[in-house]
C-alpha atoms as a PDB file:
ATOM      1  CA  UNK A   1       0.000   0.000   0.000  1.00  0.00           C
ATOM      2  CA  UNK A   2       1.257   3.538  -0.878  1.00  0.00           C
ATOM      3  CA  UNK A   3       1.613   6.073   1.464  1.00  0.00           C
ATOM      4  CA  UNK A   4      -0.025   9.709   1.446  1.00  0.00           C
ATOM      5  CA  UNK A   5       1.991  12.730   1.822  1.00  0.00           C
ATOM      6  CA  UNK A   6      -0.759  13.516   4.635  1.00  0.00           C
ATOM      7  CA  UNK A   7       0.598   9.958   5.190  1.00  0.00           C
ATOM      8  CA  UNK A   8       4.271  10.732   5.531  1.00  0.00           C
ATOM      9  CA  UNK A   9       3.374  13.900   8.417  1.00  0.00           C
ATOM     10  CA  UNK A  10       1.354  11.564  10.507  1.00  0.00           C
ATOM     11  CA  UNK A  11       4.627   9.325  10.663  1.00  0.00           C
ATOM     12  CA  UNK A  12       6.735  12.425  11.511  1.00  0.00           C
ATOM     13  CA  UNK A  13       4.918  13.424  14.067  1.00  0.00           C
ATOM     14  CA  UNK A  14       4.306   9.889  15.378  1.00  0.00           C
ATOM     15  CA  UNK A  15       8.158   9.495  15.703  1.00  0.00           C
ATOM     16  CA  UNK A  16       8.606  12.698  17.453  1.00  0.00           C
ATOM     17  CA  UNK A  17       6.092  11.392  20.067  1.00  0.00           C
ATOM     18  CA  UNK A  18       8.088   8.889  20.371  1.00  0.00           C
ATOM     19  CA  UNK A  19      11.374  11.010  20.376  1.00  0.00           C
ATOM     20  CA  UNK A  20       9.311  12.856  24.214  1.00  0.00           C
ATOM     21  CA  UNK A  21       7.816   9.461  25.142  1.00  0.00           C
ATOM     22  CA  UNK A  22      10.571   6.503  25.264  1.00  0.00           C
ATOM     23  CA  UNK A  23      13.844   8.383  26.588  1.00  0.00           C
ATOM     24  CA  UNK A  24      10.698   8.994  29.585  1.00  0.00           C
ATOM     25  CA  UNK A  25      10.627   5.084  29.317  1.00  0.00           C
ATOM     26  CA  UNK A  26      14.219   4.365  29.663  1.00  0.00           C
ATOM     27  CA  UNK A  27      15.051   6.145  32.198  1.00  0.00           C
ATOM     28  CA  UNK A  28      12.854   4.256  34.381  1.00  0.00           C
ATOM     29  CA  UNK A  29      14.725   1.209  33.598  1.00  0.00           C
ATOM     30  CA  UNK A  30      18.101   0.072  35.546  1.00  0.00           C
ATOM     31  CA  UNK A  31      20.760   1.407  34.925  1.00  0.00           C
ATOM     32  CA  UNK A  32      22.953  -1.002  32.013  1.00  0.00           C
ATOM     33  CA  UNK A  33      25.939  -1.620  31.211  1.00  0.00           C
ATOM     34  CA  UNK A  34      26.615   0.903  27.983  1.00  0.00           C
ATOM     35  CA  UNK A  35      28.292  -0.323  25.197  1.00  0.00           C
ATOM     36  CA  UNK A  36      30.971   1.841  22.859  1.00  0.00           C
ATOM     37  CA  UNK A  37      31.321   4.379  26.095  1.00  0.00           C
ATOM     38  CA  UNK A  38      34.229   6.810  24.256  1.00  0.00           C
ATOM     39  CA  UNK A  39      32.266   6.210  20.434  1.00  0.00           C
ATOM     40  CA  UNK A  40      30.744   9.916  20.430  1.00  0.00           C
ATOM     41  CA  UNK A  41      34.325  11.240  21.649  1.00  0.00           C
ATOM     42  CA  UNK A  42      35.508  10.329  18.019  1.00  0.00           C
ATOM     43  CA  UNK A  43      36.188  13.874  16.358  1.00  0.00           C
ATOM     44  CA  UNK A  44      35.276  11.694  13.233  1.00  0.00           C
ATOM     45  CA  UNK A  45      33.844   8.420  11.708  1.00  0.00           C
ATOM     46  CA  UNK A  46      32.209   6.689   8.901  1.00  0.00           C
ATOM     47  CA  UNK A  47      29.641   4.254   8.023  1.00  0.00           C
ATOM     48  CA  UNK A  48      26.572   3.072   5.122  1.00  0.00           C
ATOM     49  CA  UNK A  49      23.387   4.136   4.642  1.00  0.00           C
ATOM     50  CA  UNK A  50      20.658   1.644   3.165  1.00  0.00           C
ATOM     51  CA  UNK A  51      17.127   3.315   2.935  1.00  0.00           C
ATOM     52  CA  UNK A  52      13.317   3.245   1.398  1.00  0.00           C
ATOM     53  CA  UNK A  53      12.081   6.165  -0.532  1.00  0.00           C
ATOM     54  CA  UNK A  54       8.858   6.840  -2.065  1.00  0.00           C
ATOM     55  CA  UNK A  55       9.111   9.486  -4.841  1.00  0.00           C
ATOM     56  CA  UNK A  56       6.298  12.314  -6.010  1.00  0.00           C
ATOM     57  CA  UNK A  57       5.940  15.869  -7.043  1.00  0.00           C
ATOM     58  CA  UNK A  58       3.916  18.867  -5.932  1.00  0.00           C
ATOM     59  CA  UNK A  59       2.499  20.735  -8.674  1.00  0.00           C
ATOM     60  CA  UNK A  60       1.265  24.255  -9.055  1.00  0.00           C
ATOM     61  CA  UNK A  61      -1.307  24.784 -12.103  1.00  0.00           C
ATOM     62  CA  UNK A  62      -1.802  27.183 -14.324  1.00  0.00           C
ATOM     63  CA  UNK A  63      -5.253  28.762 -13.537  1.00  0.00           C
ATOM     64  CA  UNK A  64      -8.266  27.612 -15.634  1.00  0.00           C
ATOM     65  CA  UNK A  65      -5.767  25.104 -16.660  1.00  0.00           C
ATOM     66  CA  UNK A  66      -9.545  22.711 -17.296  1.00  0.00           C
ATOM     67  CA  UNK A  67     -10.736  24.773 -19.991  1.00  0.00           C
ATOM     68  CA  UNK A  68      -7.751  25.153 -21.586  1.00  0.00           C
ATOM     69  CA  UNK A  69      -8.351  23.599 -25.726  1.00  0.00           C
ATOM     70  CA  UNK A  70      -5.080  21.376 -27.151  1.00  0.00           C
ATOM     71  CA  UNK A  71      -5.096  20.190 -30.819  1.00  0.00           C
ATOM     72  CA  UNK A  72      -3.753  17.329 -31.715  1.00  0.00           C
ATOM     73  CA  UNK A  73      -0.308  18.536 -32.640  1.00  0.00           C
ATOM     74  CA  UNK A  74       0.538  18.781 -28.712  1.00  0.00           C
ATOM     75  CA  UNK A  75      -0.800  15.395 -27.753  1.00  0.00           C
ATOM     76  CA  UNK A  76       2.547  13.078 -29.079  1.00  0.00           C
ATOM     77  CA  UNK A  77       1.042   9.704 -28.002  1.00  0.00           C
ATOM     78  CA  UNK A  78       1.245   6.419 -30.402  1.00  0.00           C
ATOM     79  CA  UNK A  79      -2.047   5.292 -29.951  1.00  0.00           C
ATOM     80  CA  UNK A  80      -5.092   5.565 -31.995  1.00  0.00           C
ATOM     81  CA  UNK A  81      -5.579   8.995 -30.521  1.00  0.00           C
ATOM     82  CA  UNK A  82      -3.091  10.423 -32.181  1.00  0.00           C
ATOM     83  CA  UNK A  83      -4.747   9.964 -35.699  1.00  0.00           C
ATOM     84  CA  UNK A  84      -6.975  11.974 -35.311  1.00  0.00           C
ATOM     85  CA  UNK A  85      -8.446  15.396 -35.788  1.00  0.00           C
ATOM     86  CA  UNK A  86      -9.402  16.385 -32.042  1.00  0.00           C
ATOM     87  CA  UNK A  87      -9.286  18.315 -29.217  1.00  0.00           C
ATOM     88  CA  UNK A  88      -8.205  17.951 -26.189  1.00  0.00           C
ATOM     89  CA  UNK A  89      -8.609  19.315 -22.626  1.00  0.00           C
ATOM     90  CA  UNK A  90      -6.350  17.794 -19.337  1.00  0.00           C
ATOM     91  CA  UNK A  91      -9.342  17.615 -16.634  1.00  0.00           C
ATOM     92  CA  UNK A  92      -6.974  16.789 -13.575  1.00  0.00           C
ATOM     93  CA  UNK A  93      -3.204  15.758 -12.995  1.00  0.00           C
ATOM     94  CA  UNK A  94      -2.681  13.331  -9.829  1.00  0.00           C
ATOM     95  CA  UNK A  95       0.795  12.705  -8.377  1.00  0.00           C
ATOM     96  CA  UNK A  96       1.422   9.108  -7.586  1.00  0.00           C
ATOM     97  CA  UNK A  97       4.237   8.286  -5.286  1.00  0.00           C
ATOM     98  CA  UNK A  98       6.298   5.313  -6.465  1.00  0.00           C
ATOM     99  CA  UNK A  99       8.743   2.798  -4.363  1.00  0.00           C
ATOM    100  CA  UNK A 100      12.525   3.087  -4.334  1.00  0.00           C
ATOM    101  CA  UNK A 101      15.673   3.261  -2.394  1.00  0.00           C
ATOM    102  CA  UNK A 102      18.929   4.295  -1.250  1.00  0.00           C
ATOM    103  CA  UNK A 103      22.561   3.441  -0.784  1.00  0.00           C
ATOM    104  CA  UNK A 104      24.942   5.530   0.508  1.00  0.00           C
ATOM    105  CA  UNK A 105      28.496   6.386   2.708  1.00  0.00           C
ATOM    106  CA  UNK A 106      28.249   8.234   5.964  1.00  0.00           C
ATOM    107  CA  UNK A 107      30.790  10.604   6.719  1.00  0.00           C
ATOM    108  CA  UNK A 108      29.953  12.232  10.462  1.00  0.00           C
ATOM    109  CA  UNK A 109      32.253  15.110  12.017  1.00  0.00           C
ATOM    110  CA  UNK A 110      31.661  15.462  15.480  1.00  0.00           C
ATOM    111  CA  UNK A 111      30.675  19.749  16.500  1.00  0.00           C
ATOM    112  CA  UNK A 112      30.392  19.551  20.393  1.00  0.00           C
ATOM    113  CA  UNK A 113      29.203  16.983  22.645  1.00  0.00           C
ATOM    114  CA  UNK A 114      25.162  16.637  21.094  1.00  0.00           C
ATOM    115  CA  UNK A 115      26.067  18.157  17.306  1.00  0.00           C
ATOM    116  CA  UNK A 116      27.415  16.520  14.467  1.00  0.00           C
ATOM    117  CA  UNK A 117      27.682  17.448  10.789  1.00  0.00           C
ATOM    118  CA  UNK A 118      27.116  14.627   8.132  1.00  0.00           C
ATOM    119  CA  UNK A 119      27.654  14.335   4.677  1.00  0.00           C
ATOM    120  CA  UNK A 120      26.334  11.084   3.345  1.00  0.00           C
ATOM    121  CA  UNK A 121      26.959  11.147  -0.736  1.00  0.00           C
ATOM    122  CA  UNK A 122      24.179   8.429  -2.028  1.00  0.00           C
ATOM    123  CA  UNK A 123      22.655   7.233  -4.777  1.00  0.00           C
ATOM    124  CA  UNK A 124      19.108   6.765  -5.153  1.00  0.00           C
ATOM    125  CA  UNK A 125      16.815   4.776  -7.581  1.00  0.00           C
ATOM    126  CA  UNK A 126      13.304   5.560  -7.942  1.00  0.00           C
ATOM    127  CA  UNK A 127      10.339   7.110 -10.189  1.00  0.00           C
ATOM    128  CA  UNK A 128       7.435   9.337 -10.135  1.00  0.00           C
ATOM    129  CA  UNK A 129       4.109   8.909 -12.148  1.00  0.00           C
ATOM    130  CA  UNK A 130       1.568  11.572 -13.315  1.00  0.00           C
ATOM    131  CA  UNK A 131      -2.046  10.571 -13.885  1.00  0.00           C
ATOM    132  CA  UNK A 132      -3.781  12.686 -16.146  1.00  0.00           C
ATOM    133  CA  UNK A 133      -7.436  12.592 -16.899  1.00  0.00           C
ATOM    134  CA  UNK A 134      -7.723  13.788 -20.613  1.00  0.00           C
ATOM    135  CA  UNK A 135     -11.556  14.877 -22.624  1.00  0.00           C
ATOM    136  CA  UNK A 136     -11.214  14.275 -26.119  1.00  0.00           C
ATOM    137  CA  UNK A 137     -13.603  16.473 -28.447  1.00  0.00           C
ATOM    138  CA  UNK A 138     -14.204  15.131 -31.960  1.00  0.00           C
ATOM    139  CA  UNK A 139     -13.805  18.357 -34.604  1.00  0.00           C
ATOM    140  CA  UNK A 140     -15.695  16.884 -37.444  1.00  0.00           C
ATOM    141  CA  UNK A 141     -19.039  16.613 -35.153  1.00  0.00           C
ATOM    142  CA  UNK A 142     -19.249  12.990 -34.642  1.00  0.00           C
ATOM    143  CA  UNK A 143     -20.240  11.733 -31.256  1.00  0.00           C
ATOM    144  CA  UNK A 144     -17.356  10.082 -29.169  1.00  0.00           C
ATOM    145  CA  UNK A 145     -18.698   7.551 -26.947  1.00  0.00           C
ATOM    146  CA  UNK A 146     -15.823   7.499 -24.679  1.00  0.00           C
ATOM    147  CA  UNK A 147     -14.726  11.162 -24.543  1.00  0.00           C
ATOM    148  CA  UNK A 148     -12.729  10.580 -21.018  1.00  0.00           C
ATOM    149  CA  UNK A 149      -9.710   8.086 -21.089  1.00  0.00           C
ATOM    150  CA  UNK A 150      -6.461   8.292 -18.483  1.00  0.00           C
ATOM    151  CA  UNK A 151      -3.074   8.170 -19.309  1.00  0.00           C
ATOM    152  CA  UNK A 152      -0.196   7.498 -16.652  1.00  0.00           C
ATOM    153  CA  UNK A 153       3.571   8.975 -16.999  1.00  0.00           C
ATOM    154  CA  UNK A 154       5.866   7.901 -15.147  1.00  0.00           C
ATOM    155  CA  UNK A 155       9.271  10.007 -14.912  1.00  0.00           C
ATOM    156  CA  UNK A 156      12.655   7.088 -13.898  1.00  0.00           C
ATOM    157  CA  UNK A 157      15.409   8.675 -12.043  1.00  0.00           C
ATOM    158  CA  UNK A 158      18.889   7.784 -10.896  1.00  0.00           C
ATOM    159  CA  UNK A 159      19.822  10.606  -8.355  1.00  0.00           C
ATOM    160  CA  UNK A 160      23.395  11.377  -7.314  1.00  0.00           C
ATOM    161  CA  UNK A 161      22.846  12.896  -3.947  1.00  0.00           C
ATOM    162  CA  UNK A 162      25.090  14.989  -1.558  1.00  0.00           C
ATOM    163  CA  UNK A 163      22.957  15.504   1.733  1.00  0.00           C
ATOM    164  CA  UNK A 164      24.884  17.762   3.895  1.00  0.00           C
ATOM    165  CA  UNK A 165      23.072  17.946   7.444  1.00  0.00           C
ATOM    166  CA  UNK A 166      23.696  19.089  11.168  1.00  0.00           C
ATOM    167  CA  UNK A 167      22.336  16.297  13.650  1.00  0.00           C
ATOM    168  CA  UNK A 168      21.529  16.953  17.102  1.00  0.00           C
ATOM    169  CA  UNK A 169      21.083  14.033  19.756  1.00  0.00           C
ATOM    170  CA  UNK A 170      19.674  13.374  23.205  1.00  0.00           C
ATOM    171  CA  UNK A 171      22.028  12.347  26.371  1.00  0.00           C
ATOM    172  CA  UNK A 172      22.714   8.655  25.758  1.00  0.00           C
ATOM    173  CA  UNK A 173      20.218   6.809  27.756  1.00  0.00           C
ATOM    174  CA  UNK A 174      21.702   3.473  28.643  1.00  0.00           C
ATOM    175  CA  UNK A 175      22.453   2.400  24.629  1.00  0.00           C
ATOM    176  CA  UNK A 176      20.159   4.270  22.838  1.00  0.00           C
ATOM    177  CA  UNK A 177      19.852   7.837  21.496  1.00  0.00           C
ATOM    178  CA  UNK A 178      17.384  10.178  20.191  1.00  0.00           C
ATOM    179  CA  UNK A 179      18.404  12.864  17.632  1.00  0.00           C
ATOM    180  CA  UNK A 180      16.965  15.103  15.050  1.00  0.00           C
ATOM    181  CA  UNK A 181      18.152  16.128  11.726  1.00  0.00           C
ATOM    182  CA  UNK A 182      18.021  19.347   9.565  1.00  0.00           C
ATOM    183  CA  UNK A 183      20.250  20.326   6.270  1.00  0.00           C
ATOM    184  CA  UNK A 184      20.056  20.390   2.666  1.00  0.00           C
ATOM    185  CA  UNK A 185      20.557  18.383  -0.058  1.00  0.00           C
ATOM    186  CA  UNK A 186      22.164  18.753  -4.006  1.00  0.00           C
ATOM    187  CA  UNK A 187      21.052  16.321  -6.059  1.00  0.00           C
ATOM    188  CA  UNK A 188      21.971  15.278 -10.077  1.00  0.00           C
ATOM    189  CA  UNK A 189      19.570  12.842 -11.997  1.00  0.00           C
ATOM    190  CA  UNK A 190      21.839  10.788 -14.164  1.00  0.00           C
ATOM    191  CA  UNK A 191      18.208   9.419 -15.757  1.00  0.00           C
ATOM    192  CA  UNK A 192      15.915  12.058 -15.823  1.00  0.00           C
ATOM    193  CA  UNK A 193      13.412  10.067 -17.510  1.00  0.00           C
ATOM    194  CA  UNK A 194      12.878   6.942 -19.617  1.00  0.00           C
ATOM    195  CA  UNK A 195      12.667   8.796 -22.611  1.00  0.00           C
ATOM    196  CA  UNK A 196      10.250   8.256 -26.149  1.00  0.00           C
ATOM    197  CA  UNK A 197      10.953   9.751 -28.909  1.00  0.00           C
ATOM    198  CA  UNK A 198       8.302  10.687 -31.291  1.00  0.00           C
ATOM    199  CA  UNK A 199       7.911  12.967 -34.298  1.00  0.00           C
ATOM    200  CA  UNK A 200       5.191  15.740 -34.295  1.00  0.00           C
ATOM    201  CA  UNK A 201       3.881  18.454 -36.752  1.00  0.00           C
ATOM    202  CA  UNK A 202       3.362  21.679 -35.338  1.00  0.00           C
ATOM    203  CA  UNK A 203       0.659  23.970 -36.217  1.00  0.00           C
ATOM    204  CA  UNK A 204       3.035  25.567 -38.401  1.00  0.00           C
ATOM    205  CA  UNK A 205       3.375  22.357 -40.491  1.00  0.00           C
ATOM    206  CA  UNK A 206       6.672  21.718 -39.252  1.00  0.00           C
ATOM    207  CA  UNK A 207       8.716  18.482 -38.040  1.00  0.00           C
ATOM    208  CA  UNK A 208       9.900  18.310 -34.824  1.00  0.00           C
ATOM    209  CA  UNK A 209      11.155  14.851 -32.479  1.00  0.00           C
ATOM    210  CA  UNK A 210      10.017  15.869 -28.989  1.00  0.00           C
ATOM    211  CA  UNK A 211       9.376  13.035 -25.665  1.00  0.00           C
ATOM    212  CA  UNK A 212       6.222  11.462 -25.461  1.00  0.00           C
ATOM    213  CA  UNK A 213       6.433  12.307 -21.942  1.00  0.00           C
ATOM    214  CA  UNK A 214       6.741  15.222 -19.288  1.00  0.00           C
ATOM    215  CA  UNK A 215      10.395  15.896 -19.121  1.00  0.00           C
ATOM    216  CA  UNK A 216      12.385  17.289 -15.799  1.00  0.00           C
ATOM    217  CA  UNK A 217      15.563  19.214 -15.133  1.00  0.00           C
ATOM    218  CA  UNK A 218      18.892  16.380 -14.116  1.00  0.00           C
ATOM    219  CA  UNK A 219      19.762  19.545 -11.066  1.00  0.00           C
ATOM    220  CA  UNK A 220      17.507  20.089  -7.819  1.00  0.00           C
ATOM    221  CA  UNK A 221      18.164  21.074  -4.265  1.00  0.00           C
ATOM    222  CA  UNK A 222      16.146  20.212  -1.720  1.00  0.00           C
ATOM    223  CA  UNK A 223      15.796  21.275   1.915  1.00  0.00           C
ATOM    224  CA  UNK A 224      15.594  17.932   4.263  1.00  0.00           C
ATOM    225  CA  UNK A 225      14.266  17.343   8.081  1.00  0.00           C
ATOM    226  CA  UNK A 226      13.585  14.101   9.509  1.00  0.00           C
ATOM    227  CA  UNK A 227      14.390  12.519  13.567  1.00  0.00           C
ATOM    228  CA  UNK A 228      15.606   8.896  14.438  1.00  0.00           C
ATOM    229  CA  UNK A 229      17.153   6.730  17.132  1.00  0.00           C
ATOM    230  CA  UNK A 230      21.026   5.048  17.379  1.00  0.00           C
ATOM    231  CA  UNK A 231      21.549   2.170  19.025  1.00  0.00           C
ATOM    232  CA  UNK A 232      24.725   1.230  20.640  1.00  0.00           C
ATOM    233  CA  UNK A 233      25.724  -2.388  20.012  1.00  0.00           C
ATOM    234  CA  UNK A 234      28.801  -4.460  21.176  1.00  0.00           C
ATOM    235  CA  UNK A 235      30.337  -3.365  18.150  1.00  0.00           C
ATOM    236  CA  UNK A 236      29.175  -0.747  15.853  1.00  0.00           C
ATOM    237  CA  UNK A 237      26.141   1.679  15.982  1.00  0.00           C
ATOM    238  CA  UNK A 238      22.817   0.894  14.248  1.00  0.00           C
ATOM    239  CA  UNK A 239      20.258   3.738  13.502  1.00  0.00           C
ATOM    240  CA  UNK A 240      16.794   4.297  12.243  1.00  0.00           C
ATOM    241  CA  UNK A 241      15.426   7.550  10.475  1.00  0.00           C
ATOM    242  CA  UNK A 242      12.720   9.154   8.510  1.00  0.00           C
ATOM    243  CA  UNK A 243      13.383  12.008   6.753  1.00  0.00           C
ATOM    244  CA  UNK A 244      11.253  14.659   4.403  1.00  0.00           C
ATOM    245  CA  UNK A 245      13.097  16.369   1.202  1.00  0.00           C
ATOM    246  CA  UNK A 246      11.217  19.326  -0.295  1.00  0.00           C
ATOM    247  CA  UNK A 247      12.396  20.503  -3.553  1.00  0.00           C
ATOM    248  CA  UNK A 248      13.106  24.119  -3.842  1.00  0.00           C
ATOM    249  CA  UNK A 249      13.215  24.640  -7.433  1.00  0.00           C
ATOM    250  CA  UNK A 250      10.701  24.561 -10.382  1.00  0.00           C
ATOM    251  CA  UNK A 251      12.622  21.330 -12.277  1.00  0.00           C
ATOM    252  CA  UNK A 252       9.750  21.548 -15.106  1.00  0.00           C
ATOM    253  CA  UNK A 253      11.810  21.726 -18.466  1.00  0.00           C
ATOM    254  CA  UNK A 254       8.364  22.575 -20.635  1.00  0.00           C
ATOM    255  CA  UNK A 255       8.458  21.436 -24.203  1.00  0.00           C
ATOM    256  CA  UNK A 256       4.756  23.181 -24.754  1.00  0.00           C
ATOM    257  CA  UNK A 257       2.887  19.832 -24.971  1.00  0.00           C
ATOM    258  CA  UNK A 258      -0.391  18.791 -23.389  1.00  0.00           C
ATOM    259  CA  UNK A 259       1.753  16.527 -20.900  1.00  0.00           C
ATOM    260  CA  UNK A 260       2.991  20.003 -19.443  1.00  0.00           C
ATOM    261  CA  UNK A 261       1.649  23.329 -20.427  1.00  0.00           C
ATOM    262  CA  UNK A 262      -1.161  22.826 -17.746  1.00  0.00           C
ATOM    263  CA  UNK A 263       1.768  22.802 -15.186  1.00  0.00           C
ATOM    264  CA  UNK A 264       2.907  26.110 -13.598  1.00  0.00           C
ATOM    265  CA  UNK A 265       5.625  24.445 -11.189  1.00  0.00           C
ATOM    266  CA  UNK A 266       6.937  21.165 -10.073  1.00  0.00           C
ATOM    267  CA  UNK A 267       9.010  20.781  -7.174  1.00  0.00           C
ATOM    268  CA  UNK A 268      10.417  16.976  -5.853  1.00  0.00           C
ATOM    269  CA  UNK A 269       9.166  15.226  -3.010  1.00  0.00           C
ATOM    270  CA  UNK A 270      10.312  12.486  -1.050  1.00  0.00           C
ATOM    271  CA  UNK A 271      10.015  10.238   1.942  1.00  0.00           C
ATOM    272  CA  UNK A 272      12.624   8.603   2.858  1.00  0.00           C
ATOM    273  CA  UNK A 273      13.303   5.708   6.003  1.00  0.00           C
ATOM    274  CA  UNK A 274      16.870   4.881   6.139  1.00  0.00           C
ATOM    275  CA  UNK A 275      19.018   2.216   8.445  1.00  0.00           C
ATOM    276  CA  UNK A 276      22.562   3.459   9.148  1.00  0.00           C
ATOM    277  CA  UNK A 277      25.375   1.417  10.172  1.00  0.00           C
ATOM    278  CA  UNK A 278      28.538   3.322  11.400  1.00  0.00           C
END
């Protein structure tokens, strides 16, 4: 089952519940024996990063995007639709968050005795979909029986990602540690999209190859926040995180086609839960 990005909050704010709630817990408990006792003395260390993402986009639209009339020409699809002399109108555009994940090195550079700053280069595999609704309107007045049909888009990436953040943590409680995380992070998409060439006429009457598909910018950066626990074993430290990353840049590369001139902005989304190993 997919997750919401109403979804994704309710598990933020579920973990930082639990970031108030179990240190309360533990400190109930006896007193144990801790393990790694000078570890967070280390002015540095490094580690791995193996994660779960689920990709989408928020759009802005153009307004009165609905009523908005597309001939043929901008509709570059293979199908029997694109025979014909129509037109066209996008009735609604749905993000759909797709399944992916992560692998990655953790650098971490200890501040002061509850900061750190982390840079954990990564790459990470994923795609996004698009749902349009579409209304076709025959030109030559005969009746179309099935005016409304869907199409789904779906946008493959390959990111190269440089996620710089500052991480602060709890007192150690016995072998376990709370911490939060806030930082930024620069991404590249070595795939931008699995892309389809097609040849179109323009109204013009003239030839042009464009993708039969909405097409993104490779560059982003993206603002990230996210809270999880490390746990101190007999011999290395194990940690659990969610994260957020909000895209702070329009990464729509229009080419004028029905696919995106309904589309004011697009900015990346994505929810991340990662296991670290350092």
């Amino acid at each position: 089952m997919k997750l919401t990005f109403l979804s994704f909050k309710k598990v933020l704010f579920a973990i930082g519940i639990m970031l108030v709630m179990i240190p309360q817990s533990l400190m109930a408990q006896s007193e144990k024996p801790k393990n790694l006792l000078l570890y967070d003395n280390q002015p540095y260390h490094f580690g791995f990063i193996l994660g779960y993402n689920q990709m989408s986009y928020a759009i802005k639209f153009n307004e009165g995007y609905q009523l908005t009339a597309h001939p043929s020409s901008e509709y570059p699809n293979v199908d029997s639709y694109a025979s014909d002399n129509a037109t066209y109108y996008v009735r609604s555009i749905t993000p759909v968050p797709e399944s992916g994940f992560v692998v990655g090195v953790v650098g971490n550079l200890r501040l002061g005795k509850y900061f750190d700053l982390r840079l954990i280069p990564s790459l990470s595999f994923g795609s996004r979909t698009l749902e349009y609704q579409f209304y076709r309107e025959l030109n030559n007045g005969a009746t179309d029986n099935n005016p409304y049909f869907t199409k789904r888009k779906s946008i493959f990436s390959t990111f190269v990602e440089f996620p710089l953040q500052v991480k602060y943590k709890s007192k150690r409680l016995n072998n376990i540690a709370a911490y939060v995380i806030a930082g930024g992070n620069f991404k590249i998409d070595l795939a931008s999209q699995k892309k389809s060439q097609v040849d179109i006429t323009s109204d013009q009457g003239e030839l042009k190859t464009v993708t039969d598909n909405i097409r993104v910018k490779r560059t982003d950066l993206a603002a990230e926040v996210g809270a999880g626990f490390d746990f101190y074993t007999g011999y290395f430290k194990f940690g659990i995180e969610a994260k957020m990353s909000f895209g702070l840049f329009n990464i729509l590369d229009s080419q004028n086609l029905i696919y995106d001139s309904s589309i004011k902005s697009i900015q990346n989304r994505t929810f991340q839960i990662s296991l670290t190993f350092e």
